[in-house]
Each structure stands twice: as C-alpha cells, then as structure tokens.
Protein backbone atom coordinates (compact mmCIF):
# COMPACT_ATOMS: atom_id res chain seq x y z
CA UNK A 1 -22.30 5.93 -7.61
CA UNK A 2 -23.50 7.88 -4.22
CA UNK A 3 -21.68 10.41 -2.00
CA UNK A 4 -21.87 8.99 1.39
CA UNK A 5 -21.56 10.92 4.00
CA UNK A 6 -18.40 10.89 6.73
CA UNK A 7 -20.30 9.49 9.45
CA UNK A 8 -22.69 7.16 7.75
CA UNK A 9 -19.34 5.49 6.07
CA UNK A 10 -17.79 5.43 9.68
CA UNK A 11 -21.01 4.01 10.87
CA UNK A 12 -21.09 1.30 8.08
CA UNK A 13 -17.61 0.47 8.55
CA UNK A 14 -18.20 -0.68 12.33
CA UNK A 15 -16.45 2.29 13.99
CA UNK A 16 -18.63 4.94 16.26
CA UNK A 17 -17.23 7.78 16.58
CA UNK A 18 -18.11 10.14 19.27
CA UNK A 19 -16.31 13.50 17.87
CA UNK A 20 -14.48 15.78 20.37
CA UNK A 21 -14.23 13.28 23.55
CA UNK A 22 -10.36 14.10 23.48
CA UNK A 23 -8.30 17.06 22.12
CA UNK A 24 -5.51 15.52 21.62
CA UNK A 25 -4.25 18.21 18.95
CA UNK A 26 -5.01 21.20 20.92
CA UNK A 27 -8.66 21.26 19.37
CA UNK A 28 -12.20 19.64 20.06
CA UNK A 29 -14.42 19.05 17.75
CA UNK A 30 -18.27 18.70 16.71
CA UNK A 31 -20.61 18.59 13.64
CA UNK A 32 -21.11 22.20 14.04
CA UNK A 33 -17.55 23.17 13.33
CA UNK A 34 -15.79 24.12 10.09
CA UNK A 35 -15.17 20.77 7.84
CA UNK A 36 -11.78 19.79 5.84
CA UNK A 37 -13.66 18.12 2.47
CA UNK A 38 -11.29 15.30 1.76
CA UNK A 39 -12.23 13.03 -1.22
CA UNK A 40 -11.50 9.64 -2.09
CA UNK A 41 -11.83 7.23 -5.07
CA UNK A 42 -11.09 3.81 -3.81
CA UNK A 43 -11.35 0.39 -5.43
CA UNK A 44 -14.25 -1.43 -3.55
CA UNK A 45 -14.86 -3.56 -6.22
CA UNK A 46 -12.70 -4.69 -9.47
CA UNK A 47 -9.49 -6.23 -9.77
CA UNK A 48 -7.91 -3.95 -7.36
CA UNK A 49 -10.60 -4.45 -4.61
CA UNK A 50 -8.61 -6.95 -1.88
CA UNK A 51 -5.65 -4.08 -1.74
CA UNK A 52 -8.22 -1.27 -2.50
CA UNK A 53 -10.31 -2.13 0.60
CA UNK A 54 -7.37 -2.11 2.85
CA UNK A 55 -6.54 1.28 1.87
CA UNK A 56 -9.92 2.63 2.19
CA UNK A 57 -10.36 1.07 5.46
CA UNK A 58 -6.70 2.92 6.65
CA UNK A 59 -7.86 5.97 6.00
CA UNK A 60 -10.81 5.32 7.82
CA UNK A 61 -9.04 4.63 10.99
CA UNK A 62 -7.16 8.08 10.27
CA UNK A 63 -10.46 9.52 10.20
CA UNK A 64 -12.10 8.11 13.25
CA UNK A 65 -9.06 8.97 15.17
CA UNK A 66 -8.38 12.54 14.03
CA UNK A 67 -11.78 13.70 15.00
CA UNK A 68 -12.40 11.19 18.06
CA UNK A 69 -8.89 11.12 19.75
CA UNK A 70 -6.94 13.97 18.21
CA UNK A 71 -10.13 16.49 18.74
CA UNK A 72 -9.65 17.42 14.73
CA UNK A 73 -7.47 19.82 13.01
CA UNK A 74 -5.59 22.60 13.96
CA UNK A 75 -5.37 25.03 11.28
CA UNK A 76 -3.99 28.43 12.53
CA UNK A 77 -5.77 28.25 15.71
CA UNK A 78 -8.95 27.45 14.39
CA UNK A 79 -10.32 23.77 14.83
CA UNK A 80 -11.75 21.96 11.65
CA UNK A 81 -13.19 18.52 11.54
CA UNK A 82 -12.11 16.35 8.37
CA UNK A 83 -14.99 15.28 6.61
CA UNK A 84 -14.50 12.30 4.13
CA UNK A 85 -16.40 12.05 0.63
CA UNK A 86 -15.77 9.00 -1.18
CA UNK A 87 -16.81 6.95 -4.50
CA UNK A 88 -16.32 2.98 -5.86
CA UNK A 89 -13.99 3.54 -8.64
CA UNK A 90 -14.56 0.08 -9.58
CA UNK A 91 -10.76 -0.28 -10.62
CA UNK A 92 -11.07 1.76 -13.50
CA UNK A 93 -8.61 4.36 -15.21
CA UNK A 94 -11.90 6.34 -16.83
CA UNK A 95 -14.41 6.46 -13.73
CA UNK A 96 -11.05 7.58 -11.39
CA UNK A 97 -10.59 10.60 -13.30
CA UNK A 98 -14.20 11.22 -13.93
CA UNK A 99 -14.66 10.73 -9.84
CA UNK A 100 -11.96 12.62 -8.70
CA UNK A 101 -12.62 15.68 -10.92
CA UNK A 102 -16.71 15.94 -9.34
CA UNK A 103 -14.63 15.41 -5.78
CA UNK A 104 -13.39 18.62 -6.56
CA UNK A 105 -15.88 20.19 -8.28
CA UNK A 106 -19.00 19.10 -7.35
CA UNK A 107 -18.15 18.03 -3.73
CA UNK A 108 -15.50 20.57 -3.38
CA UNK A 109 -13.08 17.97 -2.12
CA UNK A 110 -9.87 20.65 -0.59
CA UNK A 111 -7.88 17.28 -0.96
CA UNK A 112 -7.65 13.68 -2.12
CA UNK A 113 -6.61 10.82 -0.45
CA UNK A 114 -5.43 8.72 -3.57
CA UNK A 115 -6.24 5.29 -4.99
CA UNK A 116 -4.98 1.85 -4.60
CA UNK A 117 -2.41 1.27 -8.03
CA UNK A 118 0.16 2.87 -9.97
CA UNK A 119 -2.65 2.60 -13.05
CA UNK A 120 -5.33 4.44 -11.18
CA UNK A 121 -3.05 7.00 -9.03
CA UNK A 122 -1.23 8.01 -12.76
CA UNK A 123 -4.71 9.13 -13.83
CA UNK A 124 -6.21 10.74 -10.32
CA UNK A 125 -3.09 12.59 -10.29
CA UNK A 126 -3.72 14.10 -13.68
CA UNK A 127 -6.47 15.57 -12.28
CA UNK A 128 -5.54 16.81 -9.25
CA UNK A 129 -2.55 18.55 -10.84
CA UNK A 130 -4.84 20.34 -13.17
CA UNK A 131 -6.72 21.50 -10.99
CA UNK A 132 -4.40 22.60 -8.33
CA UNK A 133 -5.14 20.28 -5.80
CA UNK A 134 -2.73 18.12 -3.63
CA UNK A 135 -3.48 14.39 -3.78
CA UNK A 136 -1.25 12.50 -0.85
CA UNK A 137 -0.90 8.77 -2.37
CA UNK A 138 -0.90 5.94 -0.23
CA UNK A 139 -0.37 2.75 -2.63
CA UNK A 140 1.01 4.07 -5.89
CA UNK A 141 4.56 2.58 -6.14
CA UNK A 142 5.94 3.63 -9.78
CA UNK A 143 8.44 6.25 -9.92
CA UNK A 144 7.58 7.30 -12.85
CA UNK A 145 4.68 8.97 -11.14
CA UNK A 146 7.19 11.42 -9.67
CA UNK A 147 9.22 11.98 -13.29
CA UNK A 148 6.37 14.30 -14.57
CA UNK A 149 7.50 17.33 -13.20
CA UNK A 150 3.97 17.78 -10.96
CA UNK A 151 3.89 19.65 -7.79
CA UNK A 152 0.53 18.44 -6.33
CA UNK A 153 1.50 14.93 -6.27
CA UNK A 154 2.81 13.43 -2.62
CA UNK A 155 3.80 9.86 -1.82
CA UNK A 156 5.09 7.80 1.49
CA UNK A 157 5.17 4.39 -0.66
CA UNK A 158 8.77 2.98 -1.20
CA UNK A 159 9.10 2.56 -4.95
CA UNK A 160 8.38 -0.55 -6.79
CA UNK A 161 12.05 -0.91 -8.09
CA UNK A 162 13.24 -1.52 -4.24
CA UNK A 163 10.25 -4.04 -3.99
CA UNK A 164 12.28 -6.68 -4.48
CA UNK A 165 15.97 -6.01 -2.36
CA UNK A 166 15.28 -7.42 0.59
CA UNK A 167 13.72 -10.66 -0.47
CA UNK A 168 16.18 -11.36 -3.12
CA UNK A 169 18.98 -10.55 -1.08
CA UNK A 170 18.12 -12.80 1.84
CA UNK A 171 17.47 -16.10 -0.43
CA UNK A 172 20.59 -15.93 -2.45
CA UNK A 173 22.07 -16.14 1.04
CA UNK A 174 19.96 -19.09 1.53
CA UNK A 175 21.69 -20.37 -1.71
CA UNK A 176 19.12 -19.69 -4.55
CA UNK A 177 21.52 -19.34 -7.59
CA UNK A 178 18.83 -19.65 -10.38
CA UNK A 179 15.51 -17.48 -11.27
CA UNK A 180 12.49 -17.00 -13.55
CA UNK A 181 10.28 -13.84 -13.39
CA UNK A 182 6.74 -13.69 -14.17
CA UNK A 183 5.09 -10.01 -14.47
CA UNK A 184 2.04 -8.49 -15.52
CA UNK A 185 1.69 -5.86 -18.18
CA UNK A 186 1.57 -2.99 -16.24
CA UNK A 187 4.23 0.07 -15.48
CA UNK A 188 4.33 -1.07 -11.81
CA UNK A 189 4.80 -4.75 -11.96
CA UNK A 190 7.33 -3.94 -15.02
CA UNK A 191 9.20 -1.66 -12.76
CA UNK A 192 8.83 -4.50 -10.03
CA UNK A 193 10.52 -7.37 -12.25
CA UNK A 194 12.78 -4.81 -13.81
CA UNK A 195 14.54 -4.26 -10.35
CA UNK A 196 14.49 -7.57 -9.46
CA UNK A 197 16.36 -8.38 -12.70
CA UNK A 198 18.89 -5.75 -12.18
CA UNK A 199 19.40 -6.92 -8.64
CA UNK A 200 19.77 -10.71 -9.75
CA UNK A 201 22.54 -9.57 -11.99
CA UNK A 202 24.61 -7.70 -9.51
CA UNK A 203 24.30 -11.01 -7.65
CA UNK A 204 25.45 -13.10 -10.84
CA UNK A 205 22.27 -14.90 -10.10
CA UNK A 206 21.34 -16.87 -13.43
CA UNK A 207 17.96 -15.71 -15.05
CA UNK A 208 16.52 -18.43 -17.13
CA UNK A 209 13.13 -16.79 -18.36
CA UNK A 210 11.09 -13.49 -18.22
CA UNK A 211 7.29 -13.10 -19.01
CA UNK A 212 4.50 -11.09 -18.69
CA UNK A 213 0.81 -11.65 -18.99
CA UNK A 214 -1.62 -9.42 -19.68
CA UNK A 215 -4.04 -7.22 -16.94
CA UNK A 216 -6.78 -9.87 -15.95
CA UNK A 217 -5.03 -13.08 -16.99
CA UNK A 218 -6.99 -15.87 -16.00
CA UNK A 219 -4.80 -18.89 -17.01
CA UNK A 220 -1.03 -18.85 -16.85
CA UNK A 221 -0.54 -22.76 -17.77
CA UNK A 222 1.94 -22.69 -20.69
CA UNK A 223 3.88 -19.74 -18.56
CA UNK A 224 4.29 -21.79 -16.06
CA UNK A 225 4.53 -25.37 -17.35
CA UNK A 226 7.76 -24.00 -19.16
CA UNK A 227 8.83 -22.36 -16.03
CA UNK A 228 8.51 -26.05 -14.58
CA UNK A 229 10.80 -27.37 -17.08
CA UNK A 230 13.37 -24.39 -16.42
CA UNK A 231 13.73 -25.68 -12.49
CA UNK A 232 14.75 -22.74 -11.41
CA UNK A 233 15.38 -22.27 -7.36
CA UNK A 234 13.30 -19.26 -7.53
CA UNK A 235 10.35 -17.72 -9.09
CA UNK A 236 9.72 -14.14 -8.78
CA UNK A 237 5.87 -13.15 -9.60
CA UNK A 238 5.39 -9.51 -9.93
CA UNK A 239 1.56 -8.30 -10.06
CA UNK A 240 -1.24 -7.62 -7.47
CA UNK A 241 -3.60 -9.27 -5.00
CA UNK A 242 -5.17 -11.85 -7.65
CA UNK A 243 -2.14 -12.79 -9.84
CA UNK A 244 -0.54 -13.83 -6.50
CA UNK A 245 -3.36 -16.38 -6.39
CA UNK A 246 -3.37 -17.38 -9.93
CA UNK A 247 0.25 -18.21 -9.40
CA UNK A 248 0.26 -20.27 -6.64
CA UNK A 249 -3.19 -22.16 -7.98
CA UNK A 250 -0.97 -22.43 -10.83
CA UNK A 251 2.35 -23.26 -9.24
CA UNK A 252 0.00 -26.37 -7.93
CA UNK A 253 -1.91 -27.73 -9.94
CA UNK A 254 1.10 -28.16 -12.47
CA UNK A 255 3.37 -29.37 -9.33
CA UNK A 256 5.70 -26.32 -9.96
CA UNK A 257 7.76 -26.60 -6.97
CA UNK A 258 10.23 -23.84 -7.16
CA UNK A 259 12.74 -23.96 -3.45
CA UNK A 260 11.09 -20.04 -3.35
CA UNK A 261 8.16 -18.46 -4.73
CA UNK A 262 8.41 -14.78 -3.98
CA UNK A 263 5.15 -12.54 -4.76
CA UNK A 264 6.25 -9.03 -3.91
CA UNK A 265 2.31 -7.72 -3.59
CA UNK A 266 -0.64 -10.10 -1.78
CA UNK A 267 1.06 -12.65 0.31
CA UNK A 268 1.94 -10.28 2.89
CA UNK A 269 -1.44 -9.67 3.37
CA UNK A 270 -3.38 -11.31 6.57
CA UNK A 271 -6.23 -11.69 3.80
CA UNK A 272 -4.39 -13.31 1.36
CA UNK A 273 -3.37 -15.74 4.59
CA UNK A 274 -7.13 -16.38 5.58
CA UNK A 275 -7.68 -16.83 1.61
CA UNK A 276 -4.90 -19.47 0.50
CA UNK A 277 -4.76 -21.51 4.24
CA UNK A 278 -2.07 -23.80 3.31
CA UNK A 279 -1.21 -23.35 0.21
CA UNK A 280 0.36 -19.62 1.62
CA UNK A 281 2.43 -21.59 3.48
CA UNK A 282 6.20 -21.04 2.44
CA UNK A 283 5.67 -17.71 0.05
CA UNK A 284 7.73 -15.49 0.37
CA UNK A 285 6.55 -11.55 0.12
CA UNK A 286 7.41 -8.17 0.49
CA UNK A 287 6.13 -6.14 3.05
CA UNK A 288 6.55 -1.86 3.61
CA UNK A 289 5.50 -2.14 7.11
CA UNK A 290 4.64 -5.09 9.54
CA UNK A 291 3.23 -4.37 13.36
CA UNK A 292 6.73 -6.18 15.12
CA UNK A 293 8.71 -3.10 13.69
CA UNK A 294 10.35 -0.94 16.15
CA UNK A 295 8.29 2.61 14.82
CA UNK A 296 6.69 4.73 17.09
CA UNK A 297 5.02 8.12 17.67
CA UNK A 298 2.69 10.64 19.71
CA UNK A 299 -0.30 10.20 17.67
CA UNK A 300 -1.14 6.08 17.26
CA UNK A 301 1.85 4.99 19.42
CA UNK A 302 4.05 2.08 17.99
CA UNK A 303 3.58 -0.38 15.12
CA UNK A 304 2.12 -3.01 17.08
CA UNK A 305 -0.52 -0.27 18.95
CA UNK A 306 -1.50 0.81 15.54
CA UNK A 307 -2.11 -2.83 14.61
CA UNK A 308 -4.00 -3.59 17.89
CA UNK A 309 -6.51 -0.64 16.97
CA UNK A 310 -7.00 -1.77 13.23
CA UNK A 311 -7.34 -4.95 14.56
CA UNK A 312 -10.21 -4.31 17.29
CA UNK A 313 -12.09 -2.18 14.39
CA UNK A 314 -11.82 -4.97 11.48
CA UNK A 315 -10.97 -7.83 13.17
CA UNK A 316 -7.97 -8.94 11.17
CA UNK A 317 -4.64 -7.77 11.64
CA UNK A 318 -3.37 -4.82 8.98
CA UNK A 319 -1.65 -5.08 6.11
CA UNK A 320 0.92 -2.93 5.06
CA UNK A 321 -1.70 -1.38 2.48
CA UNK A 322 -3.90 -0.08 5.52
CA UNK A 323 -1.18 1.10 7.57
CA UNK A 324 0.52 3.35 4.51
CA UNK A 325 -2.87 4.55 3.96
CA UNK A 326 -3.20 5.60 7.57
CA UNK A 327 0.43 7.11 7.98
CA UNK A 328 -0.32 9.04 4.42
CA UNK A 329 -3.50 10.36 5.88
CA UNK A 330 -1.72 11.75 9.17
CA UNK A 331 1.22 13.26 6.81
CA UNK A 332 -1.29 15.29 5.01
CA UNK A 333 -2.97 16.42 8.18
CA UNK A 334 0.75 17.62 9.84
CA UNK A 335 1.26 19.56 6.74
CA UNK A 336 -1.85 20.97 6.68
CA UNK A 337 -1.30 22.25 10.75
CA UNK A 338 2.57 23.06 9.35
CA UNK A 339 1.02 25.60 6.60
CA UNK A 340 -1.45 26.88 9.25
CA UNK A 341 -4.01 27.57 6.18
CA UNK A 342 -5.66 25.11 3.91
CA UNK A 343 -3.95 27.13 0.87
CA UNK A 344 -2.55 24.56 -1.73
CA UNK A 345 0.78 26.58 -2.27
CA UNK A 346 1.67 27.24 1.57
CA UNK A 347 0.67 23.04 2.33
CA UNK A 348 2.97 22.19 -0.98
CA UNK A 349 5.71 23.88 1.07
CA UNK A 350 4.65 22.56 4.44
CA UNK A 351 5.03 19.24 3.10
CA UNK A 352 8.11 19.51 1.31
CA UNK A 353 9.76 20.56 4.71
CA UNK A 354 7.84 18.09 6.37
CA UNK A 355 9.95 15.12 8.66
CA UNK A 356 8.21 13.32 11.16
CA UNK A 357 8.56 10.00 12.89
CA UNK A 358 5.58 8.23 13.03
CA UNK A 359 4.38 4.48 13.61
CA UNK A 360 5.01 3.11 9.81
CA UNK A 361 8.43 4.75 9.87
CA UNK A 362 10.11 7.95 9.09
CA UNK A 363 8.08 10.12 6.62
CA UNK A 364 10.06 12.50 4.37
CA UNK A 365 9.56 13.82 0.97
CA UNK A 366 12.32 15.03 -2.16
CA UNK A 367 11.78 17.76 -4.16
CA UNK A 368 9.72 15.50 -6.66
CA UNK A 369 6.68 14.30 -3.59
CA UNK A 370 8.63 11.12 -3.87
CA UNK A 371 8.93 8.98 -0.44
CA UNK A 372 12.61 9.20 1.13
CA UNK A 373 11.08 6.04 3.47
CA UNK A 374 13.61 3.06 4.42
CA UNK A 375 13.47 0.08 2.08
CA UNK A 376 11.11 -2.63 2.41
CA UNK A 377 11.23 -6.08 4.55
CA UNK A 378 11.08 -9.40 3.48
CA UNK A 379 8.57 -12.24 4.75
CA UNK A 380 7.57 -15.68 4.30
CA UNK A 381 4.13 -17.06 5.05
CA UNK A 382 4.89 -20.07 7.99
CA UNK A 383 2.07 -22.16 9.19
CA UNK A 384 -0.64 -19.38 8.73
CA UNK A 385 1.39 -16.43 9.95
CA UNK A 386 3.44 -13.73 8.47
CA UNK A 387 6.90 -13.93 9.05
CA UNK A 388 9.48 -11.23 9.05
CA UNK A 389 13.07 -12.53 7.54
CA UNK A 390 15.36 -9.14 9.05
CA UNK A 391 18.39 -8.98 7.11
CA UNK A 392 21.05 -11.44 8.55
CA UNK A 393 18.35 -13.49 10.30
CA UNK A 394 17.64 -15.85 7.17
CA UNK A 395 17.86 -19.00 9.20
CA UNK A 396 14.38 -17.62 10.73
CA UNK A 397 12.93 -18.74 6.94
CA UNK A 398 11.91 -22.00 5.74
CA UNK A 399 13.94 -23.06 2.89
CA UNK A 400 13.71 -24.45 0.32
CA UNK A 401 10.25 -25.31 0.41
CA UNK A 402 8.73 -28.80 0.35
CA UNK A 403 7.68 -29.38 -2.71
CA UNK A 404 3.66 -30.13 -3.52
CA UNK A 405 3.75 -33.14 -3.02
CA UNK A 406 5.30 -33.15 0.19
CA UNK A 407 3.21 -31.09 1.90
C-alpha cells in the first residue's frame, strides 16, 4: 500500500486545484506554506468499497475547496494548507489499525478523517485514542462507539438506532400492519434492526420473523423463501451497500413481493440507482442528507449547491455518504480555527463547544463526540430517481408496490 501524495490524489480524482486563488477564510495559500497532515484509511476496495468510495471522494471535495476556495486554514493567524495522506484499507479490521497507527507515526498524520463502517471506525478509533489523536468520523453509525468513555473520538452521523423512524413511521401510515427483518451479523446492522423492532412495537405493528446472516453472505434463499411464505406488508433489510443487492436479486428471483422493501443503507445511493435500473424502483431507504433539503451555509452554500459541485467533479449526484464526509471534514477544520492551535486538548474543547449551521444540517456534539444532528429522512426509489417521503407527505410514495410480476 503507497502514500500518495495530496495533490497527485486530487489530480487522479479529476479535480485541479489551483491553491490560494481565493481566501475565503482570511488566508491564502501555496505549497510553500505550513501543512495540516491529515490521514485517511478508506475502503477502496472490499465489501465496504461502494460506501467507502463515496466517503473518500467527500473528503476530497473538502480538500479541494479548503485550499482552492477557502485559501486554507486559519490557525491563530497563521495560514496552513491541509495536506491529505491516505491508504486502501481494503475493508479490513487488521490493516485499519495497522494503517492508521503508521498515519500517525510514520506519516505523522495531526488527524484522521475516519473510515466507512461501524466495524472499521471501532478499530481506527482504538488507535487514535491511544495515541492521543482526534479522529472526526464520517460514516460510523453505532452508538456504542460513543459508550467507551474515549475523548478523541468525534461523530456528525445520526445513530443507527434512529435509522429506521422515519421510514417506518411513514408506511404504517400508508397501512403496513405486518413485518419481517433481515440483518447482518454486525453491531451496526444489529443496532439497525434492533430499533426498527422497538419502533414496530410501539406501533403494535406485528413482527412475524427476525434473521441475520452472516458478513459476506452470498445466498439468502431459504431466508427469504420463508419470508415469502410469512407475506408480510413489509420487509426491513438491515446491512450495507451489497446486502441491499443480494436482497432485492433475492426478493426477485423467488417473486418475494413484499407492498415495501425498506433497505436503510444502499438504495439511497445515486450508485445503487445506476446499479439496480429497475429493479430500484419502489425501495424504500433511508437517507441522512439529500440535496432538496432546506440547509445552508457560508462555506459550500445550500444542499443543492453542495450537490451541484460534487456533481460537476464526479459526475453523479452525492450520496448522503459523500456529503457527511464533507460536512465532517469542515467540522474538524472550524474546530481546529476555534482552538487557534493544532493542540489535541485545546481542539477536543473547541469541538465540544462547537455549533455551526452548515449545508448537511446543524452540527453539534454531547459530551460523548456523539452527533446531536436531526433524525434521518425517508425515500423511495421512483422511476430511477430518489425520492424524499417528508413526514406527512406519504401520498408522494408509491405504495404498495407492484409486485414482480407486474412490473
């Protein structure tokens, strides 16, 4: 695995940069100046790379922008450019925390941008709280990452027990009285399916099966053919980018027609859109941020602005994985200018005093690093585009879905 430089990654990625056209920030910046070493481990390849790729590429566009645009940071007066170092970590618990500790101690990384997962943010964060060093998560959703008593560990991600609230809540309105829950074996998707059950109680919905499946299931026929013979009105699938496929591959080829399939993680991806074609059509997802919401700020302008600009760099519109990652990136940097030093301690406290408004929503921490964001929205997949269901808006969805054969 190679270090690769800020500006050759930039370069790869499709995005010139042309450092210090703008000062933005009160600062301009060039190669000569003083360098902010922040390291990341991201999944480009693995079972995490669809959701790992669209984090890595949002803090890209935090890069490019807070060098380009913003003229870099502002530390005390003094104007540093952020410098990126980054390594594959091939979706794997071992090589994260192997990575992460030569970020910071061969690279001498002042701060990590964390990983795509609960799994592989648990294990980065090990490290970083070892060895003092404050790791701003983008995509880590388990709150058990926050019981652990560390100090170094920051988050903007809502967590995966709320995954579920809005979805839920607007297709019992639609009438969905029955439900089956598939999750994989994993503390996030548990926590997923375990707030989804606890909400389907408080509703007095019926729950006529729960099952999980192990990491890297690759057939999910007897789950699911008994799941067909349940007829449930809704099927809750709780896992990542790939199980979302698996189930709906499944869901077909079995003629599992469910009046609701709702896959918290993938389908609210444009990816997972461009992927599936048709067959997306009539998922329902979860989403923590979508470019029509009403968020705005000074330094990428509103939801849809940020969307345009991630959208003219990778030609395909955001998901909510990319824009987190972004909107963690610019929290770190505002507590960094808070603290006025680089000095873990003094950012620690920057950023537990930290409340901004930005573009993915408000951004506020508890005493934990846990997010104190808003709760997440609910969409459904409609002819090829992702649509938002706003609570008390459910006649915007399509329900219940035709079944396979109808389609």
């Amino acid at each position: 695995m190679r270090k690769v430089s800020a500006l050759f990654l930039i370069f790869c990625l499709g995005i010139i940069p042309a450092l210090g056209v703008s000062a933005q920030g009160g600062c301009a910046v060039d190669n000569s100046s003083p360098a902010i070493i922040f390291g990341i481990v991201a999944s480009l390849t693995g079972k995490f790379s669809p959701e790992g790729l669209e984090t890595f590429n949002g803090y890209a566009v935090w890069h490019h922008w807070v060098n380009d645009e913003y003229g870099g940071i502002n530390v005390g007066g003094e104007c540093y450019r952020a410098d990126i170092v980054y390594y594959d970590d091939q979706s794997d618990p071992d090589t994260v925390s192997m990575l992460v500790e030569r970020l910071i101690i061969e690279d001498g990384a002042n701060f990590i941008l964390g990983p795509y997962s609960t799994t592989l943010t648990q294990v980065a964060s090990v490290v970083t709280e070892r060895e003092n060093i404050i790791m701003m998560e983008s995509n880590g959703a388990d709150e058990s990452l926050f019981t652990r008593g560390f100090q170094n560990l920051f988050g903007i991600i809502t967590p995966a027990s709320s995954y579920t609230e809005a979805g839920i809540a607007a297709l019992f309105e639609l009438g969905a009285r029955t439900a089956v829950i598939a999750y994989e074996d994993t503390a996030f998707s548990a926590a997923v399916a375990q707030g989804a059950r606890d909400q389907l109680d408080n509703l007095g919905m019926q729950i006529l099966a729960i099952e999980n499946f192990p990491t890297d299931a690759a057939d999910l026929t007897s789950m699911f053919t008994s799941f067909r013979e349940l007829n449930p009105d809704l099927f809750i699938g709780s896992g990542h980018y790939n199980d979302a496929i698996l189930f709906i591959r499944t869901a077909k080829e079995l003629g599992f027609s469910p009046d609701a399939m709702f896959i918290p993680v993938g389908p609210s991806s444009p990816s997972f859109v461009a992927d599936m074609s048709a067959d997306a059509d009539y998922i329902w997802s979860a989403s923590q941020w979508t470019s029509d919401m009403p968020y705005t700020d000074e330094y990428f302008g509103s939801a849809a602005d940020y969307a345009d600009r991630y959208e003219q760099d990778y030609g395909i519109t955001p998901s909510y994985e990319a824009a987190e990652a972004t909107a963690s990136a610019l929290a770190l940097q505002l507590g960094i200018e808070a603290a006025g030093t680089i000095d873990t301690d003094s950012v620690r406290d920057a950023l537990q005093q930290l409340s901004i408004s930005t573009f993915y929503g408000p951004v506020q921490f508890d005493s934990s690093g846990k997010s104190l964001n808003e709760p997440m929205v609910a969409v459904q997949i409609q002819n090829d585009e992702i649509v938002t269901i706003p609570p008390g808006n459910e006649t915007l969805a399509i329900w219940p879905a035709p079944t396979w054969e109808e389609r």
